[in-house]
C-alpha atoms as a PDB file:
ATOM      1  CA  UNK A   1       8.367  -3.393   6.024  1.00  0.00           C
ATOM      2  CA  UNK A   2       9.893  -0.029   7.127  1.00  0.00           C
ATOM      3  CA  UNK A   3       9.990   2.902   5.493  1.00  0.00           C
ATOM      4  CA  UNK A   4      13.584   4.759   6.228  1.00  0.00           C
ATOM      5  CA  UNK A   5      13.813   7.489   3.478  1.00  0.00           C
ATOM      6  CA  UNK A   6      10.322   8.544   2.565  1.00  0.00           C
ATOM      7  CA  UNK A   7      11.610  10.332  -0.670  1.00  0.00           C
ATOM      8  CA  UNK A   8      14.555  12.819  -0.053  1.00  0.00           C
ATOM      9  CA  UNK A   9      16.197  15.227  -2.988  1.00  0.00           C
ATOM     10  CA  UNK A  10      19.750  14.829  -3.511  1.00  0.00           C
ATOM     11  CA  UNK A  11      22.372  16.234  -5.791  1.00  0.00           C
ATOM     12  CA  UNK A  12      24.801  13.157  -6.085  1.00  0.00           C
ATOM     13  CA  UNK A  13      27.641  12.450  -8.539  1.00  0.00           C
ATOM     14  CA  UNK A  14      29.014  15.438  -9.754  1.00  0.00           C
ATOM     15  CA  UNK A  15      25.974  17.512  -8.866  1.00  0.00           C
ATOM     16  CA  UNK A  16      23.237  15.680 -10.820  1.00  0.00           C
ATOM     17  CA  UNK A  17      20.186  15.961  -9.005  1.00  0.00           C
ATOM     18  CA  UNK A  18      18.398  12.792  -7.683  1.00  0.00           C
ATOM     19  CA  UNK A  19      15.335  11.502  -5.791  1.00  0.00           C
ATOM     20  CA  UNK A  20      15.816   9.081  -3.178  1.00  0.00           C
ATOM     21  CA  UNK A  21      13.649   6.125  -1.463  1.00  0.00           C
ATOM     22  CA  UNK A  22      14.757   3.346   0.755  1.00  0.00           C
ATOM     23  CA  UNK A  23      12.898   0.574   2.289  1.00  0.00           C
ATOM     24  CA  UNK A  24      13.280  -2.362   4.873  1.00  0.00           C
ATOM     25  CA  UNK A  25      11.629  -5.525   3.780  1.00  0.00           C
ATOM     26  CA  UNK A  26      11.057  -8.819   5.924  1.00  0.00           C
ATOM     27  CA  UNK A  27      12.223 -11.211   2.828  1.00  0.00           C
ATOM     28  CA  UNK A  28      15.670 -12.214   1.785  1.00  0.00           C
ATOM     29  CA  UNK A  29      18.040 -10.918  -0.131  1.00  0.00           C
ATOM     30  CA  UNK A  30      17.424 -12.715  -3.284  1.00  0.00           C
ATOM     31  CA  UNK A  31      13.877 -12.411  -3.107  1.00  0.00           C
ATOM     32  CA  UNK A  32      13.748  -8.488  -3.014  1.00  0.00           C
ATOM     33  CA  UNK A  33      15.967  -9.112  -6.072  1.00  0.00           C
ATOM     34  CA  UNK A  34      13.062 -10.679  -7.696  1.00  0.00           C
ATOM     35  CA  UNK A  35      10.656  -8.233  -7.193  1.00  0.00           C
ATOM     36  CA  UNK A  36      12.594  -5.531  -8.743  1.00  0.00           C
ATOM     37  CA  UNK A  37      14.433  -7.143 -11.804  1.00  0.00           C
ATOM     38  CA  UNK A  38      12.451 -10.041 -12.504  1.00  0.00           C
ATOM     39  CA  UNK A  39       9.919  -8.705 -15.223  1.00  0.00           C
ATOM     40  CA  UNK A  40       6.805 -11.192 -13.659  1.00  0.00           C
ATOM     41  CA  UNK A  41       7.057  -9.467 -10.296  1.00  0.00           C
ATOM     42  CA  UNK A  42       7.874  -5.984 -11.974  1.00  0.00           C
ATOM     43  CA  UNK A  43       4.527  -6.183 -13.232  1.00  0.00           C
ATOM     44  CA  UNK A  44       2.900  -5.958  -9.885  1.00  0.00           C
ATOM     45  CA  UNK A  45       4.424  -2.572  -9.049  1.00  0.00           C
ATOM     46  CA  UNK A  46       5.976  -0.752 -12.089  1.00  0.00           C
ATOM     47  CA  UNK A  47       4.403   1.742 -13.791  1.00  0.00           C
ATOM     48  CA  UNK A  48       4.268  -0.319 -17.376  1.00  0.00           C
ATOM     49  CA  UNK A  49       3.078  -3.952 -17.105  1.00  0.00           C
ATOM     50  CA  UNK A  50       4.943  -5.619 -19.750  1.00  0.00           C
ATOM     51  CA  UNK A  51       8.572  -5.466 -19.309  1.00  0.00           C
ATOM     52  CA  UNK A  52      11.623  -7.145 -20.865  1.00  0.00           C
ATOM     53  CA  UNK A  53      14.648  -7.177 -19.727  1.00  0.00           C
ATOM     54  CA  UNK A  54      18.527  -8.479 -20.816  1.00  0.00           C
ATOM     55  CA  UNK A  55      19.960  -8.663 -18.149  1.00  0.00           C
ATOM     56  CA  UNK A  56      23.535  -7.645 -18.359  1.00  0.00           C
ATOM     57  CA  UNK A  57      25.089  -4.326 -18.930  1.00  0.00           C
ATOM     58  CA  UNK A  58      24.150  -3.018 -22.513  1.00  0.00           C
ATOM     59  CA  UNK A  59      21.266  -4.953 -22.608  1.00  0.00           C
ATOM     60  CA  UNK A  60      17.789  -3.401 -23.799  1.00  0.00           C
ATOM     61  CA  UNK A  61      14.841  -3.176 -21.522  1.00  0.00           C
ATOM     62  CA  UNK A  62      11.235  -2.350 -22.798  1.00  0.00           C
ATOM     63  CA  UNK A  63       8.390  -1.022 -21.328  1.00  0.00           C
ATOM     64  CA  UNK A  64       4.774  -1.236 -22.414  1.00  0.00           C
ATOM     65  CA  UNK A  65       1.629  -2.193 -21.744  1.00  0.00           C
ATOM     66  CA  UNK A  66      -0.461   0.806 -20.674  1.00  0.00           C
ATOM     67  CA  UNK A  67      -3.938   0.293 -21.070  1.00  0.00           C
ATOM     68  CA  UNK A  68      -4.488   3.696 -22.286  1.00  0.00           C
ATOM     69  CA  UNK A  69      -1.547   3.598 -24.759  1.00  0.00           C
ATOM     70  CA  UNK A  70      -1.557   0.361 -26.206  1.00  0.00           C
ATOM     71  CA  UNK A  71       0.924   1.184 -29.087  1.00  0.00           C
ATOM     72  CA  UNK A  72       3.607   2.764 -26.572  1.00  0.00           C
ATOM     73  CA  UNK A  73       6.806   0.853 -26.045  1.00  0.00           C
ATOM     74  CA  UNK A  74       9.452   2.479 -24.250  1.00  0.00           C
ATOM     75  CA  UNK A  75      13.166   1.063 -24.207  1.00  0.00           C
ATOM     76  CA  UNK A  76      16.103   1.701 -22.575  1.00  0.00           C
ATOM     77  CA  UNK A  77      19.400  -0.062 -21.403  1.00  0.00           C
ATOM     78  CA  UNK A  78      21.100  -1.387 -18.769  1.00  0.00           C
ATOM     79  CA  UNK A  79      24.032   0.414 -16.852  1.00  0.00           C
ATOM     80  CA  UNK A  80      24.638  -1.926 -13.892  1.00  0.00           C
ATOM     81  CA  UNK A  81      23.776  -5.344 -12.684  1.00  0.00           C
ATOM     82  CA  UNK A  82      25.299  -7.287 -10.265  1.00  0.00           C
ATOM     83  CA  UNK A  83      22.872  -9.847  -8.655  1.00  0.00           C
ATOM     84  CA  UNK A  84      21.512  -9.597  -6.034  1.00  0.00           C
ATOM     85  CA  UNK A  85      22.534  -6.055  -5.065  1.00  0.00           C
ATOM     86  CA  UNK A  86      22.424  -3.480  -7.742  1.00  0.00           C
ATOM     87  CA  UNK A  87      19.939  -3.348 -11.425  1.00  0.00           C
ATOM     88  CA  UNK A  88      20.534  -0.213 -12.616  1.00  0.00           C
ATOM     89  CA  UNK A  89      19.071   1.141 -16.176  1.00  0.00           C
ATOM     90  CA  UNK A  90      17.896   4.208 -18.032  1.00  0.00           C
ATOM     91  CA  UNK A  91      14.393   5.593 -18.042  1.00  0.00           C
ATOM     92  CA  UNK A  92      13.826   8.105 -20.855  1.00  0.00           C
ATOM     93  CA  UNK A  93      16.415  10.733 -19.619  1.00  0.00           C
ATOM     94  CA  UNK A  94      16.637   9.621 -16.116  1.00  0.00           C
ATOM     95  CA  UNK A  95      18.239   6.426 -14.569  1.00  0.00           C
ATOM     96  CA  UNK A  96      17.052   4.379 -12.352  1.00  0.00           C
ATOM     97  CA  UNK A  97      19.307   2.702  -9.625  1.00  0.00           C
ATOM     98  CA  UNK A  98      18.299  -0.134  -6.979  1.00  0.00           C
ATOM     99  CA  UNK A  99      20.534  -1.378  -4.572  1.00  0.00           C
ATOM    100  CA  UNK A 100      19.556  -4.185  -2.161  1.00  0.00           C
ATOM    101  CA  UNK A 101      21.816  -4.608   1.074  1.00  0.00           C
ATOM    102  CA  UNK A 102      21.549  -7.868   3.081  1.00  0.00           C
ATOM    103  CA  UNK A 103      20.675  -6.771   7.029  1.00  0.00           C
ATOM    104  CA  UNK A 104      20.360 -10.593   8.026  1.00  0.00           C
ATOM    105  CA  UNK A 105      18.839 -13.990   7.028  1.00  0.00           C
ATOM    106  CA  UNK A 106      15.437 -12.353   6.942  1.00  0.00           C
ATOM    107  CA  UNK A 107      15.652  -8.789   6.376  1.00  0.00           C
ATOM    108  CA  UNK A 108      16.945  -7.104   2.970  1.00  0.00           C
ATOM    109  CA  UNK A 109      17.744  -2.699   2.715  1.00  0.00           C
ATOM    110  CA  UNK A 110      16.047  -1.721  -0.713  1.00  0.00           C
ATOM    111  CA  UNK A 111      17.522   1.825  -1.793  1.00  0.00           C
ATOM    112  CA  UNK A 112      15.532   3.279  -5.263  1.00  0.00           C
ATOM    113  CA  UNK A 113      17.677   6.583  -6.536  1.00  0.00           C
ATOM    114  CA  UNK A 114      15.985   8.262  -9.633  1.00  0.00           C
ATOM    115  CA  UNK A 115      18.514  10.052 -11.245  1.00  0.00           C
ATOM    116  CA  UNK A 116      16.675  13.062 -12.781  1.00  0.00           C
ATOM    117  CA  UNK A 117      17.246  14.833 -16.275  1.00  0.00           C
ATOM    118  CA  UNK A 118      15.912  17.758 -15.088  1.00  0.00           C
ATOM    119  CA  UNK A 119      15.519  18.770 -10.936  1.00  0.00           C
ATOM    120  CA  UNK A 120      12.315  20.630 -11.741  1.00  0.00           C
ATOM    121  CA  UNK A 121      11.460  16.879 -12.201  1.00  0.00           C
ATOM    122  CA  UNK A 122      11.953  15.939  -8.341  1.00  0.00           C
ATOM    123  CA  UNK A 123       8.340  16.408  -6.900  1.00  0.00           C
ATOM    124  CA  UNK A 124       6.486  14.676  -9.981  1.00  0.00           C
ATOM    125  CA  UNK A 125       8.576  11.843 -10.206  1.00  0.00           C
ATOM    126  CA  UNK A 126       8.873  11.625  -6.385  1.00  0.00           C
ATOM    127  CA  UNK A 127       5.481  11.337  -6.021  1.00  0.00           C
ATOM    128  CA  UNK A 128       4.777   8.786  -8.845  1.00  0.00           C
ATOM    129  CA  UNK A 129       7.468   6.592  -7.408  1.00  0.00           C
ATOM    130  CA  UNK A 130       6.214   6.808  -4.254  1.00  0.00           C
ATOM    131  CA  UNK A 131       2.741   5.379  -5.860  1.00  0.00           C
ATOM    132  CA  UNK A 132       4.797   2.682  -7.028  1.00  0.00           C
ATOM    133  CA  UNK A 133       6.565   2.001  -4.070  1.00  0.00           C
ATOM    134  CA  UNK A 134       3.189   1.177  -1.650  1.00  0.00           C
ATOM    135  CA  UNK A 135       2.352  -0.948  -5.091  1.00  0.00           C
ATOM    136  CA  UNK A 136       5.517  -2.672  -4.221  1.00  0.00           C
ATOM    137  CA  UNK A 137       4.746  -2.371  -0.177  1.00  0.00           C
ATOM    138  CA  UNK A 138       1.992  -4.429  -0.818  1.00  0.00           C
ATOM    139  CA  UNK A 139       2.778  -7.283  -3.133  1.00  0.00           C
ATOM    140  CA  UNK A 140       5.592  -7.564  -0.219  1.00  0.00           C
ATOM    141  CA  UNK A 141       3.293  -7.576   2.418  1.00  0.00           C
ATOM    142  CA  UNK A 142       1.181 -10.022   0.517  1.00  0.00           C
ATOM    143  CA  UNK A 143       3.938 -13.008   0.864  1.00  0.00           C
ATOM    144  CA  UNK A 144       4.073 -12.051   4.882  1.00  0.00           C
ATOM    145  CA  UNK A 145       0.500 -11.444   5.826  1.00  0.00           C
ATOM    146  CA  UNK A 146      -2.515 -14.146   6.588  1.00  0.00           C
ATOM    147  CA  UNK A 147      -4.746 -14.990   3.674  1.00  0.00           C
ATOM    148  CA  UNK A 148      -6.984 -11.878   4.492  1.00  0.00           C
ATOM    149  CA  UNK A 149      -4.676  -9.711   4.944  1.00  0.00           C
ATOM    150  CA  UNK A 150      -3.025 -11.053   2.437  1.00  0.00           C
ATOM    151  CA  UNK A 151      -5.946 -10.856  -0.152  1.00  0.00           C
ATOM    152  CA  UNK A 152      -6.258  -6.859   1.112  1.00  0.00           C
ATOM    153  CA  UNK A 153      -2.353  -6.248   0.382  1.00  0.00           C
ATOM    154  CA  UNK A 154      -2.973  -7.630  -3.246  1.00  0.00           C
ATOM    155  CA  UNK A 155      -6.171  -5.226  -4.164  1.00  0.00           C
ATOM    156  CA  UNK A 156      -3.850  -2.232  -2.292  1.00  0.00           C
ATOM    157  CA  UNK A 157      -1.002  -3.478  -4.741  1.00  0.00           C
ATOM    158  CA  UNK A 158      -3.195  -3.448  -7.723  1.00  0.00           C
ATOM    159  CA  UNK A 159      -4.772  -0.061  -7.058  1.00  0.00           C
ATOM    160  CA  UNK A 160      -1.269   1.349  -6.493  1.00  0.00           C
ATOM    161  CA  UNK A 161       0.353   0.130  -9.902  1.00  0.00           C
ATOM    162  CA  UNK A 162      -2.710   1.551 -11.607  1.00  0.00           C
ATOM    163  CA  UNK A 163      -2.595   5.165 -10.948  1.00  0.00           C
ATOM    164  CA  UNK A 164       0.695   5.122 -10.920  1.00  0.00           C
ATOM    165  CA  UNK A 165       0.674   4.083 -15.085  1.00  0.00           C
ATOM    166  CA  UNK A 166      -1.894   6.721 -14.722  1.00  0.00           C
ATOM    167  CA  UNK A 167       0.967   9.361 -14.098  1.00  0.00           C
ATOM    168  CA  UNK A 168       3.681   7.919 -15.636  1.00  0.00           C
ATOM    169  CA  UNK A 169       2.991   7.907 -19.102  1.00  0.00           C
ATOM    170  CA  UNK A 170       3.281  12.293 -18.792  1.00  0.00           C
ATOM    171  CA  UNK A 171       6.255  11.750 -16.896  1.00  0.00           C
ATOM    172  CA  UNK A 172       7.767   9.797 -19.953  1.00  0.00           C
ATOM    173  CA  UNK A 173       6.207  10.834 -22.927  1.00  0.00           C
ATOM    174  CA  UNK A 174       4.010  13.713 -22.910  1.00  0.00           C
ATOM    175  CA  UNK A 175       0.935  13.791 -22.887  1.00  0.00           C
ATOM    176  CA  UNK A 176      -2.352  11.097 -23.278  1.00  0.00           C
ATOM    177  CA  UNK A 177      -4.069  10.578 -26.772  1.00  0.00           C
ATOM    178  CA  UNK A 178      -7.047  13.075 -26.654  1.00  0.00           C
ATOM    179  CA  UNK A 179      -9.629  10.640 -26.184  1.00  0.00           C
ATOM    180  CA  UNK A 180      -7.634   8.754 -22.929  1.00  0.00           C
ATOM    181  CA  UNK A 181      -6.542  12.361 -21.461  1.00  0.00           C
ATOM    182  CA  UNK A 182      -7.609  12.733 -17.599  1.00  0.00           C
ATOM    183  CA  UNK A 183      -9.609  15.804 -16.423  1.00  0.00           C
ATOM    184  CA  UNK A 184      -6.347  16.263 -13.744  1.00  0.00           C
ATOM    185  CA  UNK A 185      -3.729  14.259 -12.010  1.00  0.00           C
ATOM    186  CA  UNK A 186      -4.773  11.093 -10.339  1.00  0.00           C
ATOM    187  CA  UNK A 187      -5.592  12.427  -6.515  1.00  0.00           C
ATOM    188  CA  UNK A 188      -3.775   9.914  -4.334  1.00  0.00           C
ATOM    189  CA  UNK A 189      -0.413  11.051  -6.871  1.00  0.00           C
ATOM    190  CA  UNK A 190      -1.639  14.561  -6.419  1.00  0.00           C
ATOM    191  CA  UNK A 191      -1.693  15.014  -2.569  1.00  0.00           C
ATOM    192  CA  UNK A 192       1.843  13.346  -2.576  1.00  0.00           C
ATOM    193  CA  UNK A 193       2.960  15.462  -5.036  1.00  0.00           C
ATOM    194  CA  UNK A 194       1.557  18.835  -3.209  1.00  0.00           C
ATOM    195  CA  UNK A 195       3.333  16.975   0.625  1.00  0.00           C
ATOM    196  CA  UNK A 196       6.592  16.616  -1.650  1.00  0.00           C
ATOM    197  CA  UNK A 197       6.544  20.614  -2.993  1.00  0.00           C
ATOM    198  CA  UNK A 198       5.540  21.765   0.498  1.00  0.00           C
ATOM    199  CA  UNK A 199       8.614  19.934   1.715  1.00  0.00           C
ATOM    200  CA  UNK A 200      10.789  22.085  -0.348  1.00  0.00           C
ATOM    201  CA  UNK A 201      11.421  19.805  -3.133  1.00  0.00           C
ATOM    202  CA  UNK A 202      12.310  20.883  -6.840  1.00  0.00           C
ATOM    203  CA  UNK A 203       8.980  21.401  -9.071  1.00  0.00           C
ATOM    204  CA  UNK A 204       7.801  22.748 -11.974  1.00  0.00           C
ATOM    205  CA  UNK A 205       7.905  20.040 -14.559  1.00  0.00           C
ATOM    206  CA  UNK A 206       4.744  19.347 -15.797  1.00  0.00           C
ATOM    207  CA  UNK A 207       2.206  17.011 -14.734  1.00  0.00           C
ATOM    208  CA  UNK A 208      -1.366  14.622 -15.781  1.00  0.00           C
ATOM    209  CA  UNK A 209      -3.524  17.053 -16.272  1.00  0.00           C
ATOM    210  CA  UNK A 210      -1.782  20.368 -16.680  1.00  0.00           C
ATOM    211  CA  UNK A 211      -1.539  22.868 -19.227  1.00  0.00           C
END
């Protein structure tokens, strides 16, 4: 795997402002396409663990499963879909774009755009995303590596997926119950969030943990 775009800031179609990932993975087309539609391999990376998913434009996708928000379900609908290259659907007041370009036999381009309701949004979501992304790294790396390394890739995936839920349930709805609320933002999520603001990226929104 190769990371190309680290997380950029954009302002794309018409002006809207956007956050921007893109990845090389050593798998085929169709299954990169798995890991980032089907809702059994979403699970391993996404911030919510239970996902549905119709899979044609219009259709609903739901969200849920967050350990510390049991009763949260979050839905929204696909806008795109055209196996295997783009799965495109909204997420709360964003949207949320993945495009998969074939580079050969072995080797598949993964771009994630965010499309932001709000730019002040950039560096929080940014940073959760890219929590996600080493989540996805890893369950990647996991089909390519030896059994140890292998093994290592899984716990790195599982860790990853964690506190990123951790963050994204402020990022989509607020705030925690009282009783689940974190004394501050996750740190791994933090220190990526403070790299993406000292790069110049939009901030402001708020955040786990803040006032």
């Amino acid at each position: 795997m190769n990371v190309i775009d680290p997380g950029s800031y954009l302002e794309l179609d018409g002006g809207r402002s956007a956050v921007r990932f893109e990845r090389v993975y050593d798998h085929p087309i169709d299954r990169v396409w798995a890991l980032v539609s089907e809702p059994t391999e979403l699970a391993h990376w996404f911030p919510f663990p239970r996902i549905t998913v119709d899979l044609a434009v219009g259709g609903e996708i739901t969200f849920a499963g967050d350990p510390n928000m049991p009763d949260m379900v979050l839905t929204g609908e696909v806008t795109a879909v055209d196996p295997p290259h783009l799965f495109a659907f909204t997420w709360g007041g964003d949207e949320l774009r993945f495009e998969l370009t074939r580079l050969d036999g072995a080797r598949t381009r993964l771009t994630l755009t965010d499309f932001l309701e709000s730019p002040d949004a950039a560096a929080r979501n940014a940073a959760g995303w890219d929590l996600c992304l080493a989540a996805l790294d890893a369950r990647a790396a996991s089909e390519t590596a030896g059994s140890v390394a292998g093994s290592v890739a899984g716990e790195a995936a599982g860790e990853a997926a964690g506190e990123a839920a951790g963050a994204a349930v402020n990022r989509r709805s607020g705030e925690r119950p009282a009783r689940h609320r974190p004394s501050g933002p996750p740190p791994t999520w933090q220190r990526r969030y403070d790299a993406y603001v000292a790069a110049g990226m939009p901030n402001g929104a708020p955040f786990p943990g803040s006032s």
